[in-house]
C-alpha atoms as a PDB file:
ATOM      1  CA  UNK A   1      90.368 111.498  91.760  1.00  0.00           C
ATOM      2  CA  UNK A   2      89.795 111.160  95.789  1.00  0.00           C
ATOM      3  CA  UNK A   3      91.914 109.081  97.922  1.00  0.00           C
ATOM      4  CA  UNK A   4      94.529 107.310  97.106  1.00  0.00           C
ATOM      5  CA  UNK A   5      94.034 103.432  95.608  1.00  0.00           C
ATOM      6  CA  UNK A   6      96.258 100.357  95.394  1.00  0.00           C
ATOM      7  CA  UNK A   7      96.770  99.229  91.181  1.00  0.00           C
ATOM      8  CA  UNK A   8      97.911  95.714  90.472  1.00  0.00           C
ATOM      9  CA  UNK A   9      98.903  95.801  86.477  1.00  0.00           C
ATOM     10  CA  UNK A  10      99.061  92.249  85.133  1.00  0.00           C
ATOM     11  CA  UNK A  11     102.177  93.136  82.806  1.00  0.00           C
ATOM     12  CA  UNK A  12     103.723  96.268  82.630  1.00  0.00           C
ATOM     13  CA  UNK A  13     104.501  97.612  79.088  1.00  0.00           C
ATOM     14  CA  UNK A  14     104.391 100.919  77.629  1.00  0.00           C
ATOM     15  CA  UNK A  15     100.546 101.778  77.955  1.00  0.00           C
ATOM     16  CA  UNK A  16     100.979 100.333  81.563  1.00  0.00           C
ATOM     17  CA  UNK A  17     103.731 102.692  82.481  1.00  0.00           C
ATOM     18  CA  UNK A  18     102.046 105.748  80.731  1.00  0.00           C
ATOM     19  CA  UNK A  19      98.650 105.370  82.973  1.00  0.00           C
ATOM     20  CA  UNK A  20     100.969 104.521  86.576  1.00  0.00           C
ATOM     21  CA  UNK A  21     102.626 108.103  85.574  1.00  0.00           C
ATOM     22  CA  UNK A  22      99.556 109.823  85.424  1.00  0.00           C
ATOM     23  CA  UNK A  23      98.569 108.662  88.439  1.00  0.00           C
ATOM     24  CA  UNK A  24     101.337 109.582  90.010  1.00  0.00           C
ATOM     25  CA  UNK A  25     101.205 113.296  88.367  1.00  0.00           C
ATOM     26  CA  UNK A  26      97.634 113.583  89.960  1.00  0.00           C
ATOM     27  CA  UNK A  27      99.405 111.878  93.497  1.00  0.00           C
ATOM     28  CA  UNK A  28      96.589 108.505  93.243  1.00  0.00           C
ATOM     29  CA  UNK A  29      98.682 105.492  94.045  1.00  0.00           C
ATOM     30  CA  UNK A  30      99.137 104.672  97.378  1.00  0.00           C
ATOM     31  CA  UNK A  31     100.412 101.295  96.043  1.00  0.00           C
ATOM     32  CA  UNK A  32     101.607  99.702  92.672  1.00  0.00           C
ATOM     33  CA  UNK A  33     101.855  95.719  92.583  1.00  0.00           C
ATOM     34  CA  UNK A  34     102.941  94.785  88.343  1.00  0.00           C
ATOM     35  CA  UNK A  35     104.136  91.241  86.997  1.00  0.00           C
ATOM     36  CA  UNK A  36     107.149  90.326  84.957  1.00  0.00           C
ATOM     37  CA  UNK A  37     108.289  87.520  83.186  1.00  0.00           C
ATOM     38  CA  UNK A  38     112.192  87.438  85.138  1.00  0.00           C
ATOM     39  CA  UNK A  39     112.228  87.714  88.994  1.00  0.00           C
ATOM     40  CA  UNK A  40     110.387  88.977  91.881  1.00  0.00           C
ATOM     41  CA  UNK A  41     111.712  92.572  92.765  1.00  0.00           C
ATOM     42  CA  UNK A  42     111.304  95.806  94.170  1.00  0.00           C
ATOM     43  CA  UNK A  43     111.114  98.372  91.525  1.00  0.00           C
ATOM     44  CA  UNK A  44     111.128 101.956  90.964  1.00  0.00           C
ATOM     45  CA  UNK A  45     109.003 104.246  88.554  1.00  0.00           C
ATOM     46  CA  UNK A  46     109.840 108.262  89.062  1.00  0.00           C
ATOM     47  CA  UNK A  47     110.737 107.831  92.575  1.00  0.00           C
ATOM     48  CA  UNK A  48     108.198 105.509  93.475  1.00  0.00           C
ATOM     49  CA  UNK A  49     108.724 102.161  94.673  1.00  0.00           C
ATOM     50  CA  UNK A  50     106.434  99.306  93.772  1.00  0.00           C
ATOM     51  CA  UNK A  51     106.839  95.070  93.939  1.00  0.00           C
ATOM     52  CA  UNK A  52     106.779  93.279  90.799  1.00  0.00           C
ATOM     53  CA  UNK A  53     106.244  89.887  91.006  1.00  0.00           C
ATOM     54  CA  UNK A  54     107.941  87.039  88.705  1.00  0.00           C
ATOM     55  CA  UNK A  55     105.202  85.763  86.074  1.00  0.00           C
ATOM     56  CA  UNK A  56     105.658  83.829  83.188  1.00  0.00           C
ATOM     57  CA  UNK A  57     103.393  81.232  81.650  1.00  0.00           C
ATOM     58  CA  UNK A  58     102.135  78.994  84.336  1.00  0.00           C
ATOM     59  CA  UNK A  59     104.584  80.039  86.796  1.00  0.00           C
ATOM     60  CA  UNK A  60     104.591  82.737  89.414  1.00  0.00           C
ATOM     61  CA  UNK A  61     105.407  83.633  92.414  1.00  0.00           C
ATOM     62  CA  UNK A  62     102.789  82.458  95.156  1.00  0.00           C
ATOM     63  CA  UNK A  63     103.011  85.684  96.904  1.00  0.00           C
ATOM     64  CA  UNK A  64     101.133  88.177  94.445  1.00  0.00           C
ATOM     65  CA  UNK A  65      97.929  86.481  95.332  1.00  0.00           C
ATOM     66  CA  UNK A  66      97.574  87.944  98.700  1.00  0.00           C
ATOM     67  CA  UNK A  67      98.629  91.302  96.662  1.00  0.00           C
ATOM     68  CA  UNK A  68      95.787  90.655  93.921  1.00  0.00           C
ATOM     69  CA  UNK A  69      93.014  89.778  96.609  1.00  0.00           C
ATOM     70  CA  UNK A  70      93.997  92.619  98.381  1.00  0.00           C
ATOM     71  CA  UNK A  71      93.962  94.993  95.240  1.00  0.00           C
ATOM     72  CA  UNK A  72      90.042  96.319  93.782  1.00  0.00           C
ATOM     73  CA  UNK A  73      91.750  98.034  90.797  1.00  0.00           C
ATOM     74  CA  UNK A  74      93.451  95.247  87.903  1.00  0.00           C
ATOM     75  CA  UNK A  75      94.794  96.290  84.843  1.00  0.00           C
ATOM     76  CA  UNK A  76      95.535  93.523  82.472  1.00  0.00           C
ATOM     77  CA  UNK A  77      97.936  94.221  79.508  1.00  0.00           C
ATOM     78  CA  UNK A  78      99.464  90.717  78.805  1.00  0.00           C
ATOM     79  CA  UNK A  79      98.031  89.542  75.758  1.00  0.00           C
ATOM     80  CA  UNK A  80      96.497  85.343  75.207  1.00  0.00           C
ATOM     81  CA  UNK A  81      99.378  82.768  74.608  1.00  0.00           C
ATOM     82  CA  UNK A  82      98.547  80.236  72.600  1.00  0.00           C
ATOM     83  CA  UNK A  83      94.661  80.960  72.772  1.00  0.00           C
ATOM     84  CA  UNK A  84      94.549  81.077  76.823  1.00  0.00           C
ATOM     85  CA  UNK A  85      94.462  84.048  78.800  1.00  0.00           C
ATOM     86  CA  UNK A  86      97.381  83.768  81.133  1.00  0.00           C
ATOM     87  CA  UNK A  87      95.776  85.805  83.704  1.00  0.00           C
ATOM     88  CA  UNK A  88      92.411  84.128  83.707  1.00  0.00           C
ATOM     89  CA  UNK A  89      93.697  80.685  83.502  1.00  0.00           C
ATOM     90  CA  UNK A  90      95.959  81.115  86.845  1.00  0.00           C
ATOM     91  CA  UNK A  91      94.207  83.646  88.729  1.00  0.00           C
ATOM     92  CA  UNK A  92      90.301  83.179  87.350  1.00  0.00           C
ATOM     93  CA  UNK A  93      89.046  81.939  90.626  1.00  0.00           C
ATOM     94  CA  UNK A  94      90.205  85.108  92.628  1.00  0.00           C
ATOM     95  CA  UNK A  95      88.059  87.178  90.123  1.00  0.00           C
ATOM     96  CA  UNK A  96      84.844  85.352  91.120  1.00  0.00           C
ATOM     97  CA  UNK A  97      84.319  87.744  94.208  1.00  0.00           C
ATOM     98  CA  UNK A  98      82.779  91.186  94.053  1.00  0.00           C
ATOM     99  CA  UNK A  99      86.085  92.283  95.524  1.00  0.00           C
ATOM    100  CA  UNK A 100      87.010  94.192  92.660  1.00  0.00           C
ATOM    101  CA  UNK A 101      84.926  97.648  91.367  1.00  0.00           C
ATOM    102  CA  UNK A 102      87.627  98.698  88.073  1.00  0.00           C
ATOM    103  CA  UNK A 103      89.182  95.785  85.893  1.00  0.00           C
ATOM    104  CA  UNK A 104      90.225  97.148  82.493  1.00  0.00           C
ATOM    105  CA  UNK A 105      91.370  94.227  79.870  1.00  0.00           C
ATOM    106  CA  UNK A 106      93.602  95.648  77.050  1.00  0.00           C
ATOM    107  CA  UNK A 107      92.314  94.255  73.570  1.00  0.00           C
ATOM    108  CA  UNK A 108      93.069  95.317  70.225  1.00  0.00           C
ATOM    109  CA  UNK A 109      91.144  96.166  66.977  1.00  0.00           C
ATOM    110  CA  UNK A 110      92.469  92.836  65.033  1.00  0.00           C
ATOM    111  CA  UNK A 111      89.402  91.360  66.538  1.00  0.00           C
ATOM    112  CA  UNK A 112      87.258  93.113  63.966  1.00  0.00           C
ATOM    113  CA  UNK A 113      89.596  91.336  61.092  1.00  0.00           C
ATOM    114  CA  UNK A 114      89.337  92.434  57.498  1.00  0.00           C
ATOM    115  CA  UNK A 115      86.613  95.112  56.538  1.00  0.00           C
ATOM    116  CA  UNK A 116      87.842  96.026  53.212  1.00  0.00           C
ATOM    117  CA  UNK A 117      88.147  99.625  54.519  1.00  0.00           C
ATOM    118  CA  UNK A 118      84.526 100.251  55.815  1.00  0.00           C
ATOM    119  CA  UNK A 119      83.757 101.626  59.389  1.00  0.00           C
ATOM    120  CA  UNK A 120      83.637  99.676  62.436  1.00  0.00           C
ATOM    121  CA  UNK A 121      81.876 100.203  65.867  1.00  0.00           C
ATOM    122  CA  UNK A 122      81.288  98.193  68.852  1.00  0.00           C
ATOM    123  CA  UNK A 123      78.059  96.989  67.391  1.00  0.00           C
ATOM    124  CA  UNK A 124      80.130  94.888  64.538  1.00  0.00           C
ATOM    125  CA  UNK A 125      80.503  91.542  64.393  1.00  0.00           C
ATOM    126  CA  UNK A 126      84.171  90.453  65.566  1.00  0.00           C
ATOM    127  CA  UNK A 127      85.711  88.154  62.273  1.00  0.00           C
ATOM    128  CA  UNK A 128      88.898  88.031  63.246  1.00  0.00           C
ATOM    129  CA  UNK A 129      91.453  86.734  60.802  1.00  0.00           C
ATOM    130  CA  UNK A 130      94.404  86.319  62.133  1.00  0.00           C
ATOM    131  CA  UNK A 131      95.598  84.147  65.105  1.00  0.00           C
ATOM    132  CA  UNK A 132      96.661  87.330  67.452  1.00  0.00           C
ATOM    133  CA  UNK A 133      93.134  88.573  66.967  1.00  0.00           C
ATOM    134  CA  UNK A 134      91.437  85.600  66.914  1.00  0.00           C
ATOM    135  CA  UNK A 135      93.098  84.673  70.995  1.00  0.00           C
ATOM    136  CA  UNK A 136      92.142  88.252  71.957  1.00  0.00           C
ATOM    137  CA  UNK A 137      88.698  87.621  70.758  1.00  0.00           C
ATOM    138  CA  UNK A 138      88.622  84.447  72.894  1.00  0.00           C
ATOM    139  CA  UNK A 139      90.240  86.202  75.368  1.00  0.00           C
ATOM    140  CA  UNK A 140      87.194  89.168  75.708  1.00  0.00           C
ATOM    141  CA  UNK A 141      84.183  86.653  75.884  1.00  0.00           C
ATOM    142  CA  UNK A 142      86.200  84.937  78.802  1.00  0.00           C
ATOM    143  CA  UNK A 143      86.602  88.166  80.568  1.00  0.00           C
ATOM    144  CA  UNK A 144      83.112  88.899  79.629  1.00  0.00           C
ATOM    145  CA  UNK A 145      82.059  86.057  80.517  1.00  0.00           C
ATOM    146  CA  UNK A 146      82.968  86.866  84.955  1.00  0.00           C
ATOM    147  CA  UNK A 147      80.763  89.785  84.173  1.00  0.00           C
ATOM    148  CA  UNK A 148      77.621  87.874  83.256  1.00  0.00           C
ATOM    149  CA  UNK A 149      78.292  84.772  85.970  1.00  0.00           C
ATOM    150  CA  UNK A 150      80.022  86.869  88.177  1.00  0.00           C
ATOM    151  CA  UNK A 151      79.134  90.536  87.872  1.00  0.00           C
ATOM    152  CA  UNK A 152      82.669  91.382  87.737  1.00  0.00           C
ATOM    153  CA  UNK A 153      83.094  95.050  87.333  1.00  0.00           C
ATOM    154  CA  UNK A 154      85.556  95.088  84.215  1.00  0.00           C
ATOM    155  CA  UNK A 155      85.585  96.717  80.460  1.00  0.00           C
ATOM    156  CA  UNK A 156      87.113  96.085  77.553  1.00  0.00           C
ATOM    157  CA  UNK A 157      89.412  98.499  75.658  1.00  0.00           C
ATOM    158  CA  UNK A 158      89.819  97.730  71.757  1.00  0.00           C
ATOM    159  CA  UNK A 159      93.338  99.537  71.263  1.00  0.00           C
ATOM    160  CA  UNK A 160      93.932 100.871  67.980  1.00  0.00           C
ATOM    161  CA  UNK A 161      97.904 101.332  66.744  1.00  0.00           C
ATOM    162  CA  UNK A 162      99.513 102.613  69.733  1.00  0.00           C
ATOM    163  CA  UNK A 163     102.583 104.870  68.432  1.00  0.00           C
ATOM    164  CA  UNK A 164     103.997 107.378  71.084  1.00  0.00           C
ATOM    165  CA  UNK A 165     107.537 109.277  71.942  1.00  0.00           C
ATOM    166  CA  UNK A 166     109.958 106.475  72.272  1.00  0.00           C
ATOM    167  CA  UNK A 167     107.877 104.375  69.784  1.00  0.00           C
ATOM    168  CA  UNK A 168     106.817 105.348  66.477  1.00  0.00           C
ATOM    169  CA  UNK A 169     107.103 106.096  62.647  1.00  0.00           C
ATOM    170  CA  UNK A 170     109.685 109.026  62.991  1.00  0.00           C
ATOM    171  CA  UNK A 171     112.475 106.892  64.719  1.00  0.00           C
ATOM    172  CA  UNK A 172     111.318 104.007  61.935  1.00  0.00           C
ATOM    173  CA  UNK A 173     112.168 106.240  59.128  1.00  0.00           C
ATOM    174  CA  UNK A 174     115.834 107.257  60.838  1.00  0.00           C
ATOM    175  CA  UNK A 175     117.050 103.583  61.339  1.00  0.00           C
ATOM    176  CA  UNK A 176     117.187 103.944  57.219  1.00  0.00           C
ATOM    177  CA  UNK A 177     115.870 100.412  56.666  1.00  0.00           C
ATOM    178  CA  UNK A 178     111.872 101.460  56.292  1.00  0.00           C
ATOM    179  CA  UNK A 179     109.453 100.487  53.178  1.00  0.00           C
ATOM    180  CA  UNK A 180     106.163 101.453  52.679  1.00  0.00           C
ATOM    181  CA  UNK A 181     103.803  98.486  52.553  1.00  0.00           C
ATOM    182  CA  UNK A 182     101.828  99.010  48.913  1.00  0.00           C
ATOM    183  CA  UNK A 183      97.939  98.370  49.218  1.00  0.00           C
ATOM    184  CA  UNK A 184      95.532  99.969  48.139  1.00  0.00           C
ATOM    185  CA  UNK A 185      92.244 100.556  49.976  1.00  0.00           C
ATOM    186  CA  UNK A 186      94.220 100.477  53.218  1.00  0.00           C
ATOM    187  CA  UNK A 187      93.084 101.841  56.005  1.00  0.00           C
ATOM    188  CA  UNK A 188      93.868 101.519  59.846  1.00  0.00           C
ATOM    189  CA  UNK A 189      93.825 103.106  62.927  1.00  0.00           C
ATOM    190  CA  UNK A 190      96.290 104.508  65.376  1.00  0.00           C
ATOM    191  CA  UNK A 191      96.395 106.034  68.867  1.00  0.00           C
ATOM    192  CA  UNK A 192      98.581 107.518  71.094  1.00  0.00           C
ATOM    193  CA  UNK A 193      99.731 106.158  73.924  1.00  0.00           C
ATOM    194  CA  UNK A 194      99.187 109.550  76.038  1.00  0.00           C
ATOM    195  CA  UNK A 195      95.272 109.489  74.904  1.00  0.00           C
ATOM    196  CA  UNK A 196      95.090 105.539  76.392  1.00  0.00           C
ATOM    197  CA  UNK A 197      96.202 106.807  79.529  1.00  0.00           C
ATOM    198  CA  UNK A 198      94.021 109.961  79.813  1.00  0.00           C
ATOM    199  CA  UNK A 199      91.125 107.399  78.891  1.00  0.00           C
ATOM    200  CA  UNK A 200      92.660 104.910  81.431  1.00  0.00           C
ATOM    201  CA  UNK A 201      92.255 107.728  84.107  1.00  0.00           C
ATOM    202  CA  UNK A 202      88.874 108.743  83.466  1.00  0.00           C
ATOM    203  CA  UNK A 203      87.621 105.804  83.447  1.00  0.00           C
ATOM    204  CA  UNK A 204      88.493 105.051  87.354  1.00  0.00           C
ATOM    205  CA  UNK A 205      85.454 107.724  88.090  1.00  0.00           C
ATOM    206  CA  UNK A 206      83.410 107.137  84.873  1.00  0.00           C
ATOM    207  CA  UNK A 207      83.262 102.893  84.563  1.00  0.00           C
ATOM    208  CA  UNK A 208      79.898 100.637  83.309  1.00  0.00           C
ATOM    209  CA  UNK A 209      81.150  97.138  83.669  1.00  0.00           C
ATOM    210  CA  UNK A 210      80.127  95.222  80.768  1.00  0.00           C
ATOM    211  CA  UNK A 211      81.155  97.552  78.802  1.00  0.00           C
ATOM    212  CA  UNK A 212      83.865  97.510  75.074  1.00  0.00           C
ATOM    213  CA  UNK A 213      85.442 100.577  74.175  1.00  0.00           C
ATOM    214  CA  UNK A 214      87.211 101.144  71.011  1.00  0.00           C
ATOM    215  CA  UNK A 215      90.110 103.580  71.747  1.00  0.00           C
ATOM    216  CA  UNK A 216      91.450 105.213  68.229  1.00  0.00           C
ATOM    217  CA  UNK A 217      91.956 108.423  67.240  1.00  0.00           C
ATOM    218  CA  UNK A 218      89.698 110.243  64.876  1.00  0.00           C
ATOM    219  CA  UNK A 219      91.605 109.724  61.339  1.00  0.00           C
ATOM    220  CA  UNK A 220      91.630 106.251  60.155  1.00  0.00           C
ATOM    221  CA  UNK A 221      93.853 106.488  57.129  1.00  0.00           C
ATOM    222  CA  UNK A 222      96.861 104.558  55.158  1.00  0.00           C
ATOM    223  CA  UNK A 223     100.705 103.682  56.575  1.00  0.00           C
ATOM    224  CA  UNK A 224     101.518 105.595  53.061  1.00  0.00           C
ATOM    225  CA  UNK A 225      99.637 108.660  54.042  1.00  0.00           C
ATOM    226  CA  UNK A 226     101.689 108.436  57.647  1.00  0.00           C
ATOM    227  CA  UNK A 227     104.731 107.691  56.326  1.00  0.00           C
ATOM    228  CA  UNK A 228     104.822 110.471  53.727  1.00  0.00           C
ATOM    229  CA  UNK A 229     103.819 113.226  56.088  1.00  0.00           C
ATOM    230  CA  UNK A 230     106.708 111.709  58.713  1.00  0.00           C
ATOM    231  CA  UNK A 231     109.437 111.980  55.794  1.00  0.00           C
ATOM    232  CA  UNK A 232     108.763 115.362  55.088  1.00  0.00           C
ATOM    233  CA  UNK A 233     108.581 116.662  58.843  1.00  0.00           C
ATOM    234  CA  UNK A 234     111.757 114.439  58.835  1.00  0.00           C
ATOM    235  CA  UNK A 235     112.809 116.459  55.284  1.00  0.00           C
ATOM    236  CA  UNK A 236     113.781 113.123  53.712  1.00  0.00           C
ATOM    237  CA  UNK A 237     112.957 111.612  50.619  1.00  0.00           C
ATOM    238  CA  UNK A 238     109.556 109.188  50.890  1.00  0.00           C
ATOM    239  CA  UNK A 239     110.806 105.028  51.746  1.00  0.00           C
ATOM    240  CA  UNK A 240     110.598 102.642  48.568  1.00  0.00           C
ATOM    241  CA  UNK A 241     107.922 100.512  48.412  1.00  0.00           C
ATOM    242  CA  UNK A 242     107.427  96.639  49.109  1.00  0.00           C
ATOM    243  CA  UNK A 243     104.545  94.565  48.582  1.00  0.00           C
ATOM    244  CA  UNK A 244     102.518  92.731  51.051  1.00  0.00           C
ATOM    245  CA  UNK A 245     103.305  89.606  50.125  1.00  0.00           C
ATOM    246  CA  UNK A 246     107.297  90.079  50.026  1.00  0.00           C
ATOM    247  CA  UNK A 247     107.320  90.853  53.939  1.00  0.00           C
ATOM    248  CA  UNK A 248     108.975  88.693  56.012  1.00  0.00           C
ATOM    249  CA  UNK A 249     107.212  89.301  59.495  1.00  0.00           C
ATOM    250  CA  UNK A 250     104.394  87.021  59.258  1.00  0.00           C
ATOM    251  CA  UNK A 251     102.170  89.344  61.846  1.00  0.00           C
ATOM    252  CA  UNK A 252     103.202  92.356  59.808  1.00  0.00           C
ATOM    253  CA  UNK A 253     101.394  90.533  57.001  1.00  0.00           C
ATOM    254  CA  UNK A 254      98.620  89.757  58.955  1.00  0.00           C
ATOM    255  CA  UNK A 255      98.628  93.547  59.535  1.00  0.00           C
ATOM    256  CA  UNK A 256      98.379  94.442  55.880  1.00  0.00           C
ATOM    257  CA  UNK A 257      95.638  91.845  55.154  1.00  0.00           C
ATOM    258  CA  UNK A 258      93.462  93.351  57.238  1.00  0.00           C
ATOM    259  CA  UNK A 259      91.485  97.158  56.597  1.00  0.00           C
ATOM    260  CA  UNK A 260      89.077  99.075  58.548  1.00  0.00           C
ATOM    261  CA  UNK A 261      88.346 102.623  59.935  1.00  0.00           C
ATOM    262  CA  UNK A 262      87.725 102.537  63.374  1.00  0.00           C
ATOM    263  CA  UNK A 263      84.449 104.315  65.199  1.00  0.00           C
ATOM    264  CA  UNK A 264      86.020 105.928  68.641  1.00  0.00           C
ATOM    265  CA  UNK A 265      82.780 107.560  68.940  1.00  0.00           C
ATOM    266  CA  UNK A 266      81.077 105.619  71.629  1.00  0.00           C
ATOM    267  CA  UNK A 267      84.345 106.199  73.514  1.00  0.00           C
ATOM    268  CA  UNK A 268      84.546 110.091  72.994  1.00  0.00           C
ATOM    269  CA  UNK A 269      80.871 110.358  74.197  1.00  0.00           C
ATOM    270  CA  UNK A 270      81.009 107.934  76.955  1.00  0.00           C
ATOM    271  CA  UNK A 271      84.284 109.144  78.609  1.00  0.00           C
ATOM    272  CA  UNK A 272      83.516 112.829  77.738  1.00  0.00           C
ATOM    273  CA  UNK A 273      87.028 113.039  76.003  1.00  0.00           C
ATOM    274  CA  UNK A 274      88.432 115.438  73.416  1.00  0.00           C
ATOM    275  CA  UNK A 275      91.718 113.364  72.090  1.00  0.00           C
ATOM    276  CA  UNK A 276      94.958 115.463  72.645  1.00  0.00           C
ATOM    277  CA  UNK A 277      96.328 113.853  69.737  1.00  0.00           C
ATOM    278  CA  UNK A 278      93.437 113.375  67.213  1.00  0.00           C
ATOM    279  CA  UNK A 279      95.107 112.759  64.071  1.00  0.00           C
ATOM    280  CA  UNK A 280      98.372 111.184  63.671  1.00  0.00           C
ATOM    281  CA  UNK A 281      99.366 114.923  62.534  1.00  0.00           C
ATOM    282  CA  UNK A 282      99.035 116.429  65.711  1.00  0.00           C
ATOM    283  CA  UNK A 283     100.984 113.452  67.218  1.00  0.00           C
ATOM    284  CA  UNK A 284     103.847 113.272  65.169  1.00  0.00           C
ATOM    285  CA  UNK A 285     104.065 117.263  65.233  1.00  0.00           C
ATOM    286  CA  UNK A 286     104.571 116.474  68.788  1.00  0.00           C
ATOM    287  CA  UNK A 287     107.397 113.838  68.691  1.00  0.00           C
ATOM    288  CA  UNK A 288     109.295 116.022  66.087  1.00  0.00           C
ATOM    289  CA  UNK A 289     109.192 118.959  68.595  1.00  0.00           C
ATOM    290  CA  UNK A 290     111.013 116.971  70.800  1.00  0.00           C
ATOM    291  CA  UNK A 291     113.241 115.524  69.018  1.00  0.00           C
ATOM    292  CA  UNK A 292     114.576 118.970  67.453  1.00  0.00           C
END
């Protein structure tokens, strides 16, 4: 990895957390800056002490800039708010400068929108359908955007279904209250969140700025297919069924209106990566191992 860097992560969520403890496996960080949307406060993650800085909307705390502008490595998980990108819109000037050699901006596959089940690669036409997709699609030509005024060095990760240890389809099925969505011709992708950061980490010595990624596993397939194999490594009976329309979480609708099979392929190849957790069987056989 060589020496040790400075990481400022714009949010901190779950595939935030999962990369900062890699690094800290491999003994990287010689300094973690995040944001949150409460206070500004010194934190710890395994041992390790790091600032977090109060950030919320338009507000923050005046002191992370000096942290940012003294940071080269951004990781930006907080997704667009009501079709502006938080960071860019408080903080876009500071990523004018060449200051920076790895941003990574944390997209999603809903940018693709509604494929009726065919493939999907980098080279496809974003159609986004729903409003989520259709802000992180605004969202990536922004970003995209420093790199062709700018030349700022950052990529573009289109995250797939992220499903890992504490969050997944096995505890869904043991709350009791679970239904499987019925659709046919549904298909969607999934990844887990120990493959993001693996990918995360390889791409601090392997990075063309410029550059989209899509980061799914290699089995697009239906939540009926996942949910069935999850009940019987769970050795309970399948979940009824409900149909799309009766939901009443409007973005798990948007969800279900949507189906594609996502290419990883230029990601695989790029980032020479073999996923530890290519299918979802291999990652739920995982999760049930430690929960027995």
């Amino acid at each position: 990895m060589g020496k040790k860097f400075k990481l400022f992560c714009f949010g901190f969520g779950q595939v935030a957390k999962y990369f900062v403890n890699n690094l800290l496996d491999k003994n990287s960080l010689s300094e973690l800056i995040t944001t949150n949307t409460k206070k500004t406060e010194t934190k710890k993650i395994n041992n390790f002490k790091y600032k977090s800085y109060f950030f919320s909307d338009n507000n923050f705390d005046i002191d992370l800039i000096n942290d940012l502008q003294s940071s080269k490595k951004v990781l930006i998980s907080i997704p667009p708010k009501n079709k502006n990108d938080l960071v860019l819109k408080n903080f876009g000037k500071y990523f004018k400068n060449k200051n920076f050699d790895w941003v990574t901006y944390l997209s999603a596959t809903n940018v693709y929108g509604d494929k009726k089940g065919e493939w999907v690669n980098e080279n496809t036409d974003p159609n986004p359908l729903s409003s989520k997709g259709k802000s992180r699609f605004v969202a990536e030509n922004e970003w995209l955007n420093f790199y062709k005024k700018f030349l700022l060095k950052i990529q573009i990760f289109r995250l797939s279904g992220i499903y890992s240890k504490e969050n997944n389809i096995i505890n869904k099925l043991q709350t009791g209250d679970y239904k499987i969505v019925e659709k046919k011709n549904n298909f969607f992708s999934r990844i887990h969140v120990e493959d993001i950061s693996e990918i995360l980490t390889l791409s601090l010595n392997k990075f063309k700025p410029g550059e989209v990624y899509n980061i799914s596993d290699n089995y697009p397939c239906s939540n009926e297919e996942v949910v069935t194999y999850a009940s019987q490594l769970l050795k309970i009976n399948k979940p009824s069924k409900i149909k799309v329309d009766d939901l009443q979480n409007e973005t798990l609708k948007d969800f279900y209106r949507e189906s594609k099979k996502v290419d990883n392929n230029k990601m695989k190849k790029f980032f020479n990566y073999d996923l530890k957790f290519s299918t979802y069987k291999e990652g739920l056989d995982n999760i049930i191992d430690h929960i027995i």
